[in-house]
C-alpha atoms as a PDB file:
ATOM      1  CA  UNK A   1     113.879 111.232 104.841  1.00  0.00           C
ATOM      2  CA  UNK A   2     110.507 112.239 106.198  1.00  0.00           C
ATOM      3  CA  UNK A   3     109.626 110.778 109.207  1.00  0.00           C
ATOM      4  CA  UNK A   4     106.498 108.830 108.941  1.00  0.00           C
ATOM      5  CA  UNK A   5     106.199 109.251 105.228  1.00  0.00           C
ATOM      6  CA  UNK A   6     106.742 105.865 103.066  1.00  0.00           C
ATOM      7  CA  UNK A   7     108.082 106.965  99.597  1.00  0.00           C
ATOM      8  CA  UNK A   8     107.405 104.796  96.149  1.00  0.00           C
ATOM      9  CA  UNK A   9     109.406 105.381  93.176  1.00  0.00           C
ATOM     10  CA  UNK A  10     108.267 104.012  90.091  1.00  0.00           C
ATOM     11  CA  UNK A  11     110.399 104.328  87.234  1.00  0.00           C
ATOM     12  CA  UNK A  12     111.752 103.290  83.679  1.00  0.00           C
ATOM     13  CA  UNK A  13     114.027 103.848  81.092  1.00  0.00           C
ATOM     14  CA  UNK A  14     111.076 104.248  78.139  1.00  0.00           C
ATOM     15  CA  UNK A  15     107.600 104.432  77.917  1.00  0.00           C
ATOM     16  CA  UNK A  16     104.511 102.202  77.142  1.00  0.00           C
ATOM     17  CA  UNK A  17     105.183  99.544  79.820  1.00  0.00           C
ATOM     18  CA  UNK A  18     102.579 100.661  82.170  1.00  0.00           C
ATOM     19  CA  UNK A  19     104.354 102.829  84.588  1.00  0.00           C
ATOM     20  CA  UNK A  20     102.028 105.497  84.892  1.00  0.00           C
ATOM     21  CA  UNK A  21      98.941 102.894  84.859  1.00  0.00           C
ATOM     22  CA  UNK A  22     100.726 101.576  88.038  1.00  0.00           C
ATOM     23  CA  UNK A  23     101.217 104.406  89.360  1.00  0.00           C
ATOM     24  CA  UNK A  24      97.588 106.106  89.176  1.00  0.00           C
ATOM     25  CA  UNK A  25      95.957 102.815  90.356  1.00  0.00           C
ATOM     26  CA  UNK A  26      98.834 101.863  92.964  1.00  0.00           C
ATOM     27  CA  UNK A  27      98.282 105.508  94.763  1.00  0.00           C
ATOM     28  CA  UNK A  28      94.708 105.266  94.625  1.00  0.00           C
ATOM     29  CA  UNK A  29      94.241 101.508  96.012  1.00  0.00           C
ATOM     30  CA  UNK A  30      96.681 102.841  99.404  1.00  0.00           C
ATOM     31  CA  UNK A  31      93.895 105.858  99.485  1.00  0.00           C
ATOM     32  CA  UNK A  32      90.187 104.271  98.666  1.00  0.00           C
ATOM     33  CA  UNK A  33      91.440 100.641  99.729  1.00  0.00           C
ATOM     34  CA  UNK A  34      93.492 101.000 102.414  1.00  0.00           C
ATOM     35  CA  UNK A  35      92.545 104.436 103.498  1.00  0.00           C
ATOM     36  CA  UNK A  36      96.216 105.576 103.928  1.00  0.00           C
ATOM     37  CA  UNK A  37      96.909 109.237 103.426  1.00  0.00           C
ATOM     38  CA  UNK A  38      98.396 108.767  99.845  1.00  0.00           C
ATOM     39  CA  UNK A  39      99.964 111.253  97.458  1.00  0.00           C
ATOM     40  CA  UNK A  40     100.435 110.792  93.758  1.00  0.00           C
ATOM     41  CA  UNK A  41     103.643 112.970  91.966  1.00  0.00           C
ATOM     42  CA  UNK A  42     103.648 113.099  88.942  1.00  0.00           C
ATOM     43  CA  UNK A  43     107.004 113.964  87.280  1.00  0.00           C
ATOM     44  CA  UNK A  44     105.854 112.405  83.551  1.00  0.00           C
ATOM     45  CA  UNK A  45     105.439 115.247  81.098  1.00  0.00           C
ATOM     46  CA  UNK A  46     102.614 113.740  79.485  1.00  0.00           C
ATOM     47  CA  UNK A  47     100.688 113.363  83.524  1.00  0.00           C
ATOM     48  CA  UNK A  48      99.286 110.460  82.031  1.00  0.00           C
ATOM     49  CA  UNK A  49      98.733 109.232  85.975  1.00  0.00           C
ATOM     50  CA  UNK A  50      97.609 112.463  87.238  1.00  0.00           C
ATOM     51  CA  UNK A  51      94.887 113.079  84.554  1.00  0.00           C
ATOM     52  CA  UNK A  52      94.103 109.806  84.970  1.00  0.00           C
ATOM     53  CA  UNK A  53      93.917 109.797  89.359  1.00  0.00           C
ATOM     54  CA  UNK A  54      92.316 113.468  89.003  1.00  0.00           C
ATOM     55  CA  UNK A  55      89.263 112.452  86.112  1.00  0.00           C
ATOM     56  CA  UNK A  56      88.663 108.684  88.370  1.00  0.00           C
ATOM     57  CA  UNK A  57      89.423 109.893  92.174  1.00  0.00           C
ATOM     58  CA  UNK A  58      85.683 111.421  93.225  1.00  0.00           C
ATOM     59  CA  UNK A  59      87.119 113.318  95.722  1.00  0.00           C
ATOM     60  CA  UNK A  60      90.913 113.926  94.750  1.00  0.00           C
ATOM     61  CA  UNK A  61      91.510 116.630  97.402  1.00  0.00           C
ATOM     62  CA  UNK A  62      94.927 119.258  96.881  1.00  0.00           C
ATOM     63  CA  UNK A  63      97.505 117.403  99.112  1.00  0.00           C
ATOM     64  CA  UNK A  64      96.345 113.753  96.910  1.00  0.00           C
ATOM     65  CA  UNK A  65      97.881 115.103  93.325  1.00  0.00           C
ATOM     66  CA  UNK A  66     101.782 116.747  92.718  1.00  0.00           C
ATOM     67  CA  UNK A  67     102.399 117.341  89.255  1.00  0.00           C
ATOM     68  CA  UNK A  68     105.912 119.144  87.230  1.00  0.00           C
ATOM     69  CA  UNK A  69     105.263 122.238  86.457  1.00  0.00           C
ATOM     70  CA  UNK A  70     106.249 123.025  82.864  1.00  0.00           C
ATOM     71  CA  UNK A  71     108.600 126.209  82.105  1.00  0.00           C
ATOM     72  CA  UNK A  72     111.546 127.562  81.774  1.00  0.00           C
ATOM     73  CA  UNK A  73     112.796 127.251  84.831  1.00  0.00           C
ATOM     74  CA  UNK A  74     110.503 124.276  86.049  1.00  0.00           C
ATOM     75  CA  UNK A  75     111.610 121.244  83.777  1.00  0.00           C
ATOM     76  CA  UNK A  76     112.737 117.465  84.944  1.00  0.00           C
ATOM     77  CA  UNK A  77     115.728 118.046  87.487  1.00  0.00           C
ATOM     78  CA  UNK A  78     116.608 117.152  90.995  1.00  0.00           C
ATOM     79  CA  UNK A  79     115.707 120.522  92.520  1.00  0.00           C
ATOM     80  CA  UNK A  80     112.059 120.248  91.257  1.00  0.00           C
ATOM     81  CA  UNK A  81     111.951 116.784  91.683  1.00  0.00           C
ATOM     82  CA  UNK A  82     113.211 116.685  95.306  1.00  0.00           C
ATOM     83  CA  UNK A  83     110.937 119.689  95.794  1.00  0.00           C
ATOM     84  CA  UNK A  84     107.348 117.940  95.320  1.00  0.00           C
ATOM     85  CA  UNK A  85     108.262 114.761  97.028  1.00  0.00           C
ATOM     86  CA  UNK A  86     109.338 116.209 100.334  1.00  0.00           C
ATOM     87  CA  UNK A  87     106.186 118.691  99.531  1.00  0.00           C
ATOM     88  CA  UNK A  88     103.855 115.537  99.123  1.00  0.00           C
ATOM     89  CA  UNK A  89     105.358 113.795 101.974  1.00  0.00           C
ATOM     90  CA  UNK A  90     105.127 116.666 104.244  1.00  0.00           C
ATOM     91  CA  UNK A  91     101.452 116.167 104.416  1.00  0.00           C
ATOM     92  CA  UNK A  92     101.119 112.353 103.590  1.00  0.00           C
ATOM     93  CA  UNK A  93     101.724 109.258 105.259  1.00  0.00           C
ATOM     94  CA  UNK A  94     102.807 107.527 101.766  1.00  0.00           C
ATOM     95  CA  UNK A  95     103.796 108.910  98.448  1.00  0.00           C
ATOM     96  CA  UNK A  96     104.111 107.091  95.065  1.00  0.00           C
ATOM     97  CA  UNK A  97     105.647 109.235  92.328  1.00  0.00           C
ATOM     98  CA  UNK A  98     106.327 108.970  88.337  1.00  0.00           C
ATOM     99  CA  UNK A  99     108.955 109.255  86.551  1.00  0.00           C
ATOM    100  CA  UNK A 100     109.927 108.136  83.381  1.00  0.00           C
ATOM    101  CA  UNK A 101     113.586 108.453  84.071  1.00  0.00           C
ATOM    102  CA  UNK A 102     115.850 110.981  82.951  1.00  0.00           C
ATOM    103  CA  UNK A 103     119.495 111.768  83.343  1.00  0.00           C
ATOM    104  CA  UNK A 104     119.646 114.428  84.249  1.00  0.00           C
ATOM    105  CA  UNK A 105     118.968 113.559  87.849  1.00  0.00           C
ATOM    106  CA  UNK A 106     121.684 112.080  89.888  1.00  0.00           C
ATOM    107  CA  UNK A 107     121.761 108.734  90.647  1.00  0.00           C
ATOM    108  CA  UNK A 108     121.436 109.309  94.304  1.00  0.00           C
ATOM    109  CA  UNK A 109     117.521 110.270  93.674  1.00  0.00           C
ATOM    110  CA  UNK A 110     117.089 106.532  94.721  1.00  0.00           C
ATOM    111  CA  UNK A 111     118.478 106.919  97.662  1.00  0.00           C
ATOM    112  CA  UNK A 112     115.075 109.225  98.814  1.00  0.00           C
ATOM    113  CA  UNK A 113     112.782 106.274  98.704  1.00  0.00           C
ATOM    114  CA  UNK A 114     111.798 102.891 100.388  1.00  0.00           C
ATOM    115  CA  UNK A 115     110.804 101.222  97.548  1.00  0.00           C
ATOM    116  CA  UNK A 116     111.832 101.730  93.605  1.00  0.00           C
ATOM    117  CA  UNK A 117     109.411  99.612  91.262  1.00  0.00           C
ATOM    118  CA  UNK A 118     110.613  98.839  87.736  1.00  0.00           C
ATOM    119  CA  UNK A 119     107.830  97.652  85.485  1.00  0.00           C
ATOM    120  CA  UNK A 120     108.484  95.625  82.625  1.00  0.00           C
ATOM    121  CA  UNK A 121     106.962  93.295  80.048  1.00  0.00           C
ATOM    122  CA  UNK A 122     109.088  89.608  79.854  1.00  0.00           C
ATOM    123  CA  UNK A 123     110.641  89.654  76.827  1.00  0.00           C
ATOM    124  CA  UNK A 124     113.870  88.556  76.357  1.00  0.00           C
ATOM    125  CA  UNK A 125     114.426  92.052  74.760  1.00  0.00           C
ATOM    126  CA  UNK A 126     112.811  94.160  77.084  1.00  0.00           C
ATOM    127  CA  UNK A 127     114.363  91.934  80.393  1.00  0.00           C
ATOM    128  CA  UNK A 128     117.704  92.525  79.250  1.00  0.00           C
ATOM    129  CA  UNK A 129     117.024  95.837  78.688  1.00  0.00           C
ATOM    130  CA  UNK A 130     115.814  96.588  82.063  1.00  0.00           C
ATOM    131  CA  UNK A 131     118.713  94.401  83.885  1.00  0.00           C
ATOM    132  CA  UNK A 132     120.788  96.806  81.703  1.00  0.00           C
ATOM    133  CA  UNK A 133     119.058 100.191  82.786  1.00  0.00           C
ATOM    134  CA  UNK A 134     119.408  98.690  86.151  1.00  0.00           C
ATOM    135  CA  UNK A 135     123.157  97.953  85.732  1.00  0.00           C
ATOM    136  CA  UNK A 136     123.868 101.537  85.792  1.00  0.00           C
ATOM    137  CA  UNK A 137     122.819 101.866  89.143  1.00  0.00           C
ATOM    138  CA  UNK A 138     124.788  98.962  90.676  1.00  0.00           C
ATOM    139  CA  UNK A 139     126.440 100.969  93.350  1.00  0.00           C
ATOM    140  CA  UNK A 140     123.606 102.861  94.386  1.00  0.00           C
ATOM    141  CA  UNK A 141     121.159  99.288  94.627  1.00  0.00           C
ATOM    142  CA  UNK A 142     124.033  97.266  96.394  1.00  0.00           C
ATOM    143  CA  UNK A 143     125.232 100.377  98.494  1.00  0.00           C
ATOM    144  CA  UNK A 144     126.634  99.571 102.381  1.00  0.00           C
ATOM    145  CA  UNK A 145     127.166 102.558 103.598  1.00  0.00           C
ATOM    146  CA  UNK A 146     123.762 104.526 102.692  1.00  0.00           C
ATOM    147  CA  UNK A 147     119.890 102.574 102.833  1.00  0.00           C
ATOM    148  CA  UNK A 148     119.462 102.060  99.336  1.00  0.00           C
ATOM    149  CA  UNK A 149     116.045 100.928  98.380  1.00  0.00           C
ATOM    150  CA  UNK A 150     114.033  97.969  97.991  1.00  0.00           C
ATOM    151  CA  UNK A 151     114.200  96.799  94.168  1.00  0.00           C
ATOM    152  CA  UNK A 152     110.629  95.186  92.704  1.00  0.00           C
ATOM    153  CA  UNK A 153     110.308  93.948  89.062  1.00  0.00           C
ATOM    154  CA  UNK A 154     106.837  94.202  88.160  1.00  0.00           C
ATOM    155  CA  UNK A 155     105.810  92.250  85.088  1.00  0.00           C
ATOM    156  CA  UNK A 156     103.260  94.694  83.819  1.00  0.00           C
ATOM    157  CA  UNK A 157     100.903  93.687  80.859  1.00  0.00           C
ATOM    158  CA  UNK A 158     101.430  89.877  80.893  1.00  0.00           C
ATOM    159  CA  UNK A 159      99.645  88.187  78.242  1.00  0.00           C
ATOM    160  CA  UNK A 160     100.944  84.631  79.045  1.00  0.00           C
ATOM    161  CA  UNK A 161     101.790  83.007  82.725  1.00  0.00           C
ATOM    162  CA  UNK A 162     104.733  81.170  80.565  1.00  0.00           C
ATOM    163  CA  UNK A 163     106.690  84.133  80.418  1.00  0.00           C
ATOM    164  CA  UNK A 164     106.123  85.209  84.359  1.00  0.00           C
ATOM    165  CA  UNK A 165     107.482  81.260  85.075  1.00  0.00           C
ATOM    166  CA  UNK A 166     110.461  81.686  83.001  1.00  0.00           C
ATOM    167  CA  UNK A 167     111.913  84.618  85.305  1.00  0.00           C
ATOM    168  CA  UNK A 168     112.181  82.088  88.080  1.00  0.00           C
ATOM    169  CA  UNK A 169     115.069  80.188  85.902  1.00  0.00           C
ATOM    170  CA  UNK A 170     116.571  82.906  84.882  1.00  0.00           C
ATOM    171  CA  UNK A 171     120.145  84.349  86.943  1.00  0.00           C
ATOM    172  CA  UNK A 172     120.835  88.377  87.452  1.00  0.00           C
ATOM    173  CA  UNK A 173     123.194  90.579  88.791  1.00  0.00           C
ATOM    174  CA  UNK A 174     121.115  92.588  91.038  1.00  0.00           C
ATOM    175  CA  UNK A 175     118.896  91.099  93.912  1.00  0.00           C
ATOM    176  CA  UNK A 176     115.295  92.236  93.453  1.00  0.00           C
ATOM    177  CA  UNK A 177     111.893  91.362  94.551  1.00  0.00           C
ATOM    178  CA  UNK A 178     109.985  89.847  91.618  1.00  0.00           C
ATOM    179  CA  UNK A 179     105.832  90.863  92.099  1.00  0.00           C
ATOM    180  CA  UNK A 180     103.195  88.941  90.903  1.00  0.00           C
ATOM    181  CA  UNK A 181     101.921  89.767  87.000  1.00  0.00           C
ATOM    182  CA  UNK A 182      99.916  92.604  86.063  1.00  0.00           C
ATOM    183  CA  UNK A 183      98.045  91.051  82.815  1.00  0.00           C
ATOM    184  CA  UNK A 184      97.439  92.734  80.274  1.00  0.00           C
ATOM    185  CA  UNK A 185      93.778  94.108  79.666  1.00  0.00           C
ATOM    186  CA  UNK A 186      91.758  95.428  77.074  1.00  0.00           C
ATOM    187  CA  UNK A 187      89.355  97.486  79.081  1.00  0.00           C
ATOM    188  CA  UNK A 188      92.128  99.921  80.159  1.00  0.00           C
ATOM    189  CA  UNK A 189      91.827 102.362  77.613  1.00  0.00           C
ATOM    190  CA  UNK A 190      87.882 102.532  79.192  1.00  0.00           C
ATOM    191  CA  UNK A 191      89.213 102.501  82.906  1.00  0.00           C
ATOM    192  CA  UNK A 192      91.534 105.846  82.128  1.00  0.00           C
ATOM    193  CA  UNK A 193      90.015 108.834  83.823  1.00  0.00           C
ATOM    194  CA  UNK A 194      86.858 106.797  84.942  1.00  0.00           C
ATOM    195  CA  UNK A 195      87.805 104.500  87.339  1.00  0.00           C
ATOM    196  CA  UNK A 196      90.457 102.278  89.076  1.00  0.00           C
ATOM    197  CA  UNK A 197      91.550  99.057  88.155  1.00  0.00           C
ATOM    198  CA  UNK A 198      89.976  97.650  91.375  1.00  0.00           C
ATOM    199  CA  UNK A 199      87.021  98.098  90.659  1.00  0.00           C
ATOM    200  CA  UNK A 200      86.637  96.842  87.725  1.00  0.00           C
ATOM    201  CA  UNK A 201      83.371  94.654  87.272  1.00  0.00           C
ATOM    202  CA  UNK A 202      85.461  91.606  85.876  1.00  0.00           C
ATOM    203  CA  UNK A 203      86.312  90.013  88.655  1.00  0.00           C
ATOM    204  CA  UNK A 204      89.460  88.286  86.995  1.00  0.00           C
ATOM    205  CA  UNK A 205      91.175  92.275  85.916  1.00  0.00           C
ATOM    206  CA  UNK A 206      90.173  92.848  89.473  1.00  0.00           C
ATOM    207  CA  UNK A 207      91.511  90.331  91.461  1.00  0.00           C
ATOM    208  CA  UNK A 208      94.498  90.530  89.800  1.00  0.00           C
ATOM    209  CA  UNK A 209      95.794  94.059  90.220  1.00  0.00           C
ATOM    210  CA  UNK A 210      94.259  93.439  93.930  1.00  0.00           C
ATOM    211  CA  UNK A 211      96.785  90.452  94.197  1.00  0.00           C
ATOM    212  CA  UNK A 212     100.051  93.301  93.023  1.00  0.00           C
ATOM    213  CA  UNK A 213      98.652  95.972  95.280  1.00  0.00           C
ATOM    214  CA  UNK A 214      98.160  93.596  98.240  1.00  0.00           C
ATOM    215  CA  UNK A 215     102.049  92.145  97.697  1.00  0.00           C
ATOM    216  CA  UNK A 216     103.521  95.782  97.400  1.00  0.00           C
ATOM    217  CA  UNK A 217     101.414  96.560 100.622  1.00  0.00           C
ATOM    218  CA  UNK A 218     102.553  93.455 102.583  1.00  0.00           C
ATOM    219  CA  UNK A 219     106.428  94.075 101.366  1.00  0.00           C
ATOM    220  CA  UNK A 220     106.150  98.118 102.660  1.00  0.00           C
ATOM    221  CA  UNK A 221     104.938  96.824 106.037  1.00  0.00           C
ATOM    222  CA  UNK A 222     108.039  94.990 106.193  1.00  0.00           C
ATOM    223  CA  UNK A 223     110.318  98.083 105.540  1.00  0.00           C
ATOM    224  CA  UNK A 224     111.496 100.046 108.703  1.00  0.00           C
ATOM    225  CA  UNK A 225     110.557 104.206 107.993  1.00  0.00           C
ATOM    226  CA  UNK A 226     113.651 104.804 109.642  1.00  0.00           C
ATOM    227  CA  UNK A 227     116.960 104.156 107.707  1.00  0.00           C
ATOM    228  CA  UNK A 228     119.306 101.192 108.861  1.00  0.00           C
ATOM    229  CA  UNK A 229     122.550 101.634 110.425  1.00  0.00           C
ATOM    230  CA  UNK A 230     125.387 100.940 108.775  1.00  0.00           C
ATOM    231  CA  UNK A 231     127.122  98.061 109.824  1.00  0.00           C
ATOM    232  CA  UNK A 232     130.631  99.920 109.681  1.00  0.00           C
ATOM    233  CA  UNK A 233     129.341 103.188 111.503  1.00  0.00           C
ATOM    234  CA  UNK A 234     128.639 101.178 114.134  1.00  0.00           C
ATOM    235  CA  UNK A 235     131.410  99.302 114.354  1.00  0.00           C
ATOM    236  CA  UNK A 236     133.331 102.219 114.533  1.00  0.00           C
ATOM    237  CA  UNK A 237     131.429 104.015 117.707  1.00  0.00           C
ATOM    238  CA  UNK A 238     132.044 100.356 119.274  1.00  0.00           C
ATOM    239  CA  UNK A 239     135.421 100.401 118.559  1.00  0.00           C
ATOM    240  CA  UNK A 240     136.037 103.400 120.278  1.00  0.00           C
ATOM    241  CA  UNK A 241     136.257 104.303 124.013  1.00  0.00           C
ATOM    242  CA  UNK A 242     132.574 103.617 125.143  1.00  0.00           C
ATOM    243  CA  UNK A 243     133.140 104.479 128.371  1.00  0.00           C
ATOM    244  CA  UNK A 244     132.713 108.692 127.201  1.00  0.00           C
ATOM    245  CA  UNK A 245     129.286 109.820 127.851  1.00  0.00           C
ATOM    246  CA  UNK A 246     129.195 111.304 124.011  1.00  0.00           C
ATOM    247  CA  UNK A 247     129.656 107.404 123.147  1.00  0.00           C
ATOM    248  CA  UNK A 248     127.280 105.980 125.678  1.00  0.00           C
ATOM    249  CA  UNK A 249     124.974 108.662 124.030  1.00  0.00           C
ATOM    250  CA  UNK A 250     124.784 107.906 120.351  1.00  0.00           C
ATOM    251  CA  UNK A 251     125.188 104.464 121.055  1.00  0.00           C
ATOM    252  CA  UNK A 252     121.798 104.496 122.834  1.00  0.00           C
ATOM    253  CA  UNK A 253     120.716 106.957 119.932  1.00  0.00           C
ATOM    254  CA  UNK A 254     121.838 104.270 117.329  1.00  0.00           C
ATOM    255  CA  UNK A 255     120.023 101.855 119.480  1.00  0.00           C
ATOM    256  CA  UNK A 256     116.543 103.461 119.464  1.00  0.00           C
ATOM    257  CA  UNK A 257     116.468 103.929 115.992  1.00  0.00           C
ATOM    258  CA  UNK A 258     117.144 100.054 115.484  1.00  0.00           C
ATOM    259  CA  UNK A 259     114.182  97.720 114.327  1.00  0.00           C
ATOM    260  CA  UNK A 260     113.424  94.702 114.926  1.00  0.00           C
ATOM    261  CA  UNK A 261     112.150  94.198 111.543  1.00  0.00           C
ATOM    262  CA  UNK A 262     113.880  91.037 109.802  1.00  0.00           C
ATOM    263  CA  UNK A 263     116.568  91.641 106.356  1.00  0.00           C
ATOM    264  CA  UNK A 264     113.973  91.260 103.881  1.00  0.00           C
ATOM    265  CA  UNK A 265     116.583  89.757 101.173  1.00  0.00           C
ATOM    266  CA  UNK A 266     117.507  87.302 103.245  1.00  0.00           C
ATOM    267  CA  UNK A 267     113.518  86.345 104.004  1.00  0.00           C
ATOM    268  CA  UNK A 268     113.651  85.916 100.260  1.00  0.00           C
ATOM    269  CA  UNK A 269     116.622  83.967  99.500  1.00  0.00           C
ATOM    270  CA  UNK A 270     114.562  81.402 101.511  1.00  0.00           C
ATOM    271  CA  UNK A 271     111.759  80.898  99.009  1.00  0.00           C
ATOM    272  CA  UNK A 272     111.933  78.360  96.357  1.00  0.00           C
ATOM    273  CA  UNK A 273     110.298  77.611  93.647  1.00  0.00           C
ATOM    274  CA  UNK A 274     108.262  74.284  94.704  1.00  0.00           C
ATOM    275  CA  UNK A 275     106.955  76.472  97.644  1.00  0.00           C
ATOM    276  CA  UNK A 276     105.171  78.998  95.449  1.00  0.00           C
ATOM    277  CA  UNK A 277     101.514  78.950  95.474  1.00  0.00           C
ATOM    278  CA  UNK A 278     100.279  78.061  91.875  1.00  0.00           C
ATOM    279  CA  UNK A 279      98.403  81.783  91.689  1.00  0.00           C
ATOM    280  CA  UNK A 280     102.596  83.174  91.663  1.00  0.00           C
ATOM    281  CA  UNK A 281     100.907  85.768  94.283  1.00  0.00           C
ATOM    282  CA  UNK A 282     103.960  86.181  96.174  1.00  0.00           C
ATOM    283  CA  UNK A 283     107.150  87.945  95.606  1.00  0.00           C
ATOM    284  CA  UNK A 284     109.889  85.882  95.330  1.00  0.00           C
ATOM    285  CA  UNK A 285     113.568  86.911  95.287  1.00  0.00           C
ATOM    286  CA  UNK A 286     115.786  86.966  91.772  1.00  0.00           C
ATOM    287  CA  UNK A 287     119.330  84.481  91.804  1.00  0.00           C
ATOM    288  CA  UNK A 288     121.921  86.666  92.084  1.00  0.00           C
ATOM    289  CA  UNK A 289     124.735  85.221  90.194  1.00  0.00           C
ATOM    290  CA  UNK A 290     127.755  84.339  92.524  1.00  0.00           C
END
């Protein structure tokens, strides 16, 4: 994993739910907003987020935009994929990329980013359909032995707070981070190409993509750039003669690359529901049933 370089994944099974609306407007608030060195990939065949970062971003410079490359040789597939996010985050401090998943990329893509963000509407339907999507990556989401990364839920075009409430009763399989709403509006067919969600003159539409972007921001500040170390690898230097300087050496090694940061699902496990602020502008952490 680049050094230095925070990577975003944000994915589905299916189009429509606003992936590529997050997408376009997440990578641009980290760049105007925030001021980050961001860079947008775009592995969507339709580069719904790319037309739409390249026609809105006023100065959308050549390392800002990554997009698939259509051929023969130059479809959806881990080589070309892999390719343009270590290309993006060669020269960028943070990259979000697209993807409407396919499968013909290994399961292990996960494992090349920090954070993988799963928008989806709250329908009973479309919930179950997403826990079901999400199912099929159980091993690489709960993994031990390799940094998998951190799962969000986004509700993306909420009509009704009702239906962002009911998540909070409900009990999954798979721990995730659940951000705050992304309501649906009716100005976003206007915003596409022109501008960014943020700065939208309604100051409701406004505040409340600011309130998503904020919690994603706050939750990557949290991650360590390095990967953990497995609890069992280092176990197993410890168990072994550490008297040998090639022990004493990656032990100190294993040591430096250690954060202090705190295990941000068990932070979450700690929030409950009578503690959340009435805006829901917080992430809180799914029940994992036992």
């Amino acid at each position: 994993m680049q050094r230095g370089a925070q990577k975003i994944l944000i994915t589905s099974q299916k189009g429509g739910v606003g992936k590529s609306t997050l997408s376009a407007n997440l990578a641009a608030y980290f760049r105007q907003v925030l001021g980050r060195r961001t860079g947008l990939v775009d592995l969507d065949r339709q580069a719904t987020s790319s037309k739409w970062f390249r026609g809105a971003e006023e100065a959308c410079v050549a390392d800002a935009l990554y997009e698939l490359e259509l051929g023969a040789s130059q479809g959806i597939n881990a080589l070309n994929a892999s390719r343009l996010v270590r290309k993006a985050a060669e020269v960028n401090d943070l990259v979000v990329t697209d993807l409407t998943w396919n499968d013909l990329l290994p399961k292990e893509f996960f494992y090349d980013f920090h954070l993988l963000i799963v928008p989806c509407s709250l329908s009973s339907i479309e919930v179950d359909s997403t826990m079901d999507f999400l199912e099929r990556f159980a091993h690489v989401l709960k993994s031990k032995t390799r940094t998998p990364p951190k799962l969000v839920i986004a509700p993306s075009r909420i009509r009704e707070i009702d239906a962002y409430e009911l998540m909070l009763s409900r009990v999954f399989n798979i721990e995730f981070f659940l951000a705050p709403p992304v309501n649906y509006s009716s100005d976003a067919q206007e915003y596409f190409g022109n501008t960014f969600i943020f700065n939208s003159t309604d100051t409701d539409t406004r505040q409340n993509f600011l309130d998503f972007a904020q919690a994603i921001g706050d939750l990557l500040s949290r991650i360590p750039l390095q990967p953990a170390i497995p609890q069992r690898l280092l176990s197993s230097i410890q168990h072994r003669d550490a008297g040998t300087v090639l022990d004493r050496f990656m032990l100190q090694r294993l040591a430096n690359r250690r954060t202090d940061k705190k295990d941000l699902s068990g932070d979450a496990e700690k929030v409950s529901d009578d503690r959340l602020p009435p805006s829901l502008s917080q992430f809180v952490s799914s029940r994992v049933r036992t």
